[in-house]
Each structure stands twice: as C-alpha cells, then as structure tokens.
Protein backbone atom coordinates (compact mmCIF):
# COMPACT_ATOMS: atom_id res chain seq x y z
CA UNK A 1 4.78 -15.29 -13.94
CA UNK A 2 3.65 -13.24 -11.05
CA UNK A 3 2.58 -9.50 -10.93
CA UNK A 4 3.31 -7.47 -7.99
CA UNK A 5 -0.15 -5.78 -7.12
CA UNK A 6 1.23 -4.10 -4.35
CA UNK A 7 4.09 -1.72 -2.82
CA UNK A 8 4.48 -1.11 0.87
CA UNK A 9 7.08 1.84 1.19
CA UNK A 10 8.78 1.42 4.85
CA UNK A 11 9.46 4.51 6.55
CA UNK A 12 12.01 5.10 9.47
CA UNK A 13 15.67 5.45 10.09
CA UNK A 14 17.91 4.24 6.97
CA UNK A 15 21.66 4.48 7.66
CA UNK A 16 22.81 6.21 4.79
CA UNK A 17 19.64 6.84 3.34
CA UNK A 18 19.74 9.79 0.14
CA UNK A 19 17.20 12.25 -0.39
CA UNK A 20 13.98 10.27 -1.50
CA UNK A 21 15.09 6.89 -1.00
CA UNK A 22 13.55 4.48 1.13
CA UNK A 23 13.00 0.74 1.56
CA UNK A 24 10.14 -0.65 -0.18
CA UNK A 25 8.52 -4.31 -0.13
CA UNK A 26 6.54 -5.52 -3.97
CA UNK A 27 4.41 -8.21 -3.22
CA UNK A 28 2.15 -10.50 -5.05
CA UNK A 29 -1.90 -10.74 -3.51
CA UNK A 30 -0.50 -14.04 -2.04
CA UNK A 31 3.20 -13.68 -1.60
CA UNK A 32 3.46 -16.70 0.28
CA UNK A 33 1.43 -18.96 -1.78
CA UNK A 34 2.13 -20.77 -4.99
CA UNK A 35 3.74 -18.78 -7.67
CA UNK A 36 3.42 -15.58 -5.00
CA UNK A 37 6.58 -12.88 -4.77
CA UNK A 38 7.68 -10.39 -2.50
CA UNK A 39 11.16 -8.51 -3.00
CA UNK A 40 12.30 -5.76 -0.67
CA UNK A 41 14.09 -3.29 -2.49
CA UNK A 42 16.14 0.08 -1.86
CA UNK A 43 16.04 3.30 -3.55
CA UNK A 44 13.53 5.78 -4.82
CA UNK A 45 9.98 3.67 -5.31
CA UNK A 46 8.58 3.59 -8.91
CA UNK A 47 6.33 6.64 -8.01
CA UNK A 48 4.73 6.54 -11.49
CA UNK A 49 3.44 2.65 -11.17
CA UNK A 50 1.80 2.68 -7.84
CA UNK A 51 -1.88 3.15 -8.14
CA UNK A 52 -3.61 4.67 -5.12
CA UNK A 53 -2.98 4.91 -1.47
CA UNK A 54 -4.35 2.34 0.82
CA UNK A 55 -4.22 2.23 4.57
CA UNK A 56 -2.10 -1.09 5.90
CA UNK A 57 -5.77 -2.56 7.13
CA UNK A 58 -6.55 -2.89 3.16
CA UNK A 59 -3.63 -5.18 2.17
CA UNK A 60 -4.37 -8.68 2.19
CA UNK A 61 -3.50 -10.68 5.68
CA UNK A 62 -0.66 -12.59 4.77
CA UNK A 63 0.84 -9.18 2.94
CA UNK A 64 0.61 -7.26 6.36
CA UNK A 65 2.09 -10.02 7.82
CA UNK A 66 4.95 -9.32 5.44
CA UNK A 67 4.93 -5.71 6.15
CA UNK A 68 5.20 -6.62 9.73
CA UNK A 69 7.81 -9.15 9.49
CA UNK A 70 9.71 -6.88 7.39
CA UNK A 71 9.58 -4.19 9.81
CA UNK A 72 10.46 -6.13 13.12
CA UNK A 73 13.78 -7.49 11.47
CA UNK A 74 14.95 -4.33 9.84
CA UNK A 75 14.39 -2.14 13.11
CA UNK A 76 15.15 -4.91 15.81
CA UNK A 77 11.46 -4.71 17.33
C-alpha cells in the first residue's frame, strides 16, 4: 500500500478545461521505486487534503522529474 505524500497541480492551457479544474499529478516520495505511485488526474484537486505549499525545488528529485516529464508531454515542449 502506498500513500501519496504529494500533489503537483499543473497549470496552463486545458482544452476544455471548467472553472477550477486542472490537471494534477499524486505521487508517492519515490514514485519510481518499489511499491512507489504516481497518477495524473483531472478535475478540481482535493483542496482539503493537501497540506502546505512547497516550491518545485522541495519535492524530491525523481518527483520533479515527474513533474517535468509530465509537463513536456502534455504541452509538446
């Protein structure tokens, strides 16, 4: 069982996107390793569970990677 510690909300152009809704990536601390998860999702991001702000130099390495990864392939950069 894995818990996601952490939620990246992705900003920027979403065709279609509704009022509030955005694309947002749960990860694991270690996503890639063993028994690690990340799911991207769509909608309005569960507001209530996320804990506090961090700035994308405070996630973990291989979680920016993610991020990053994530990014590139969703906006063709």
């Amino acid at each position: 069982m894995t818990a996601e510690r952490y939620t990246a909300i992705l900003t920027g152009a979403l065709t279609g996107k509704k009022s509030g809704e955005y694309l947002y990536l749960t990860m694991s601390e270690d996503p890639e390793g063993p028994g690690g998860s990340s799911t991207l999702h769509r909608g309005r991001p569960p507001y209530k569970r996320l804990g506090r702000e961090i700035s994308f130099d405070d996630f973990p390495e291989v979680c920016r990677g993610l991020i990053l990864e994530h990014y590139r392939r969703l906006w063709d950069l």
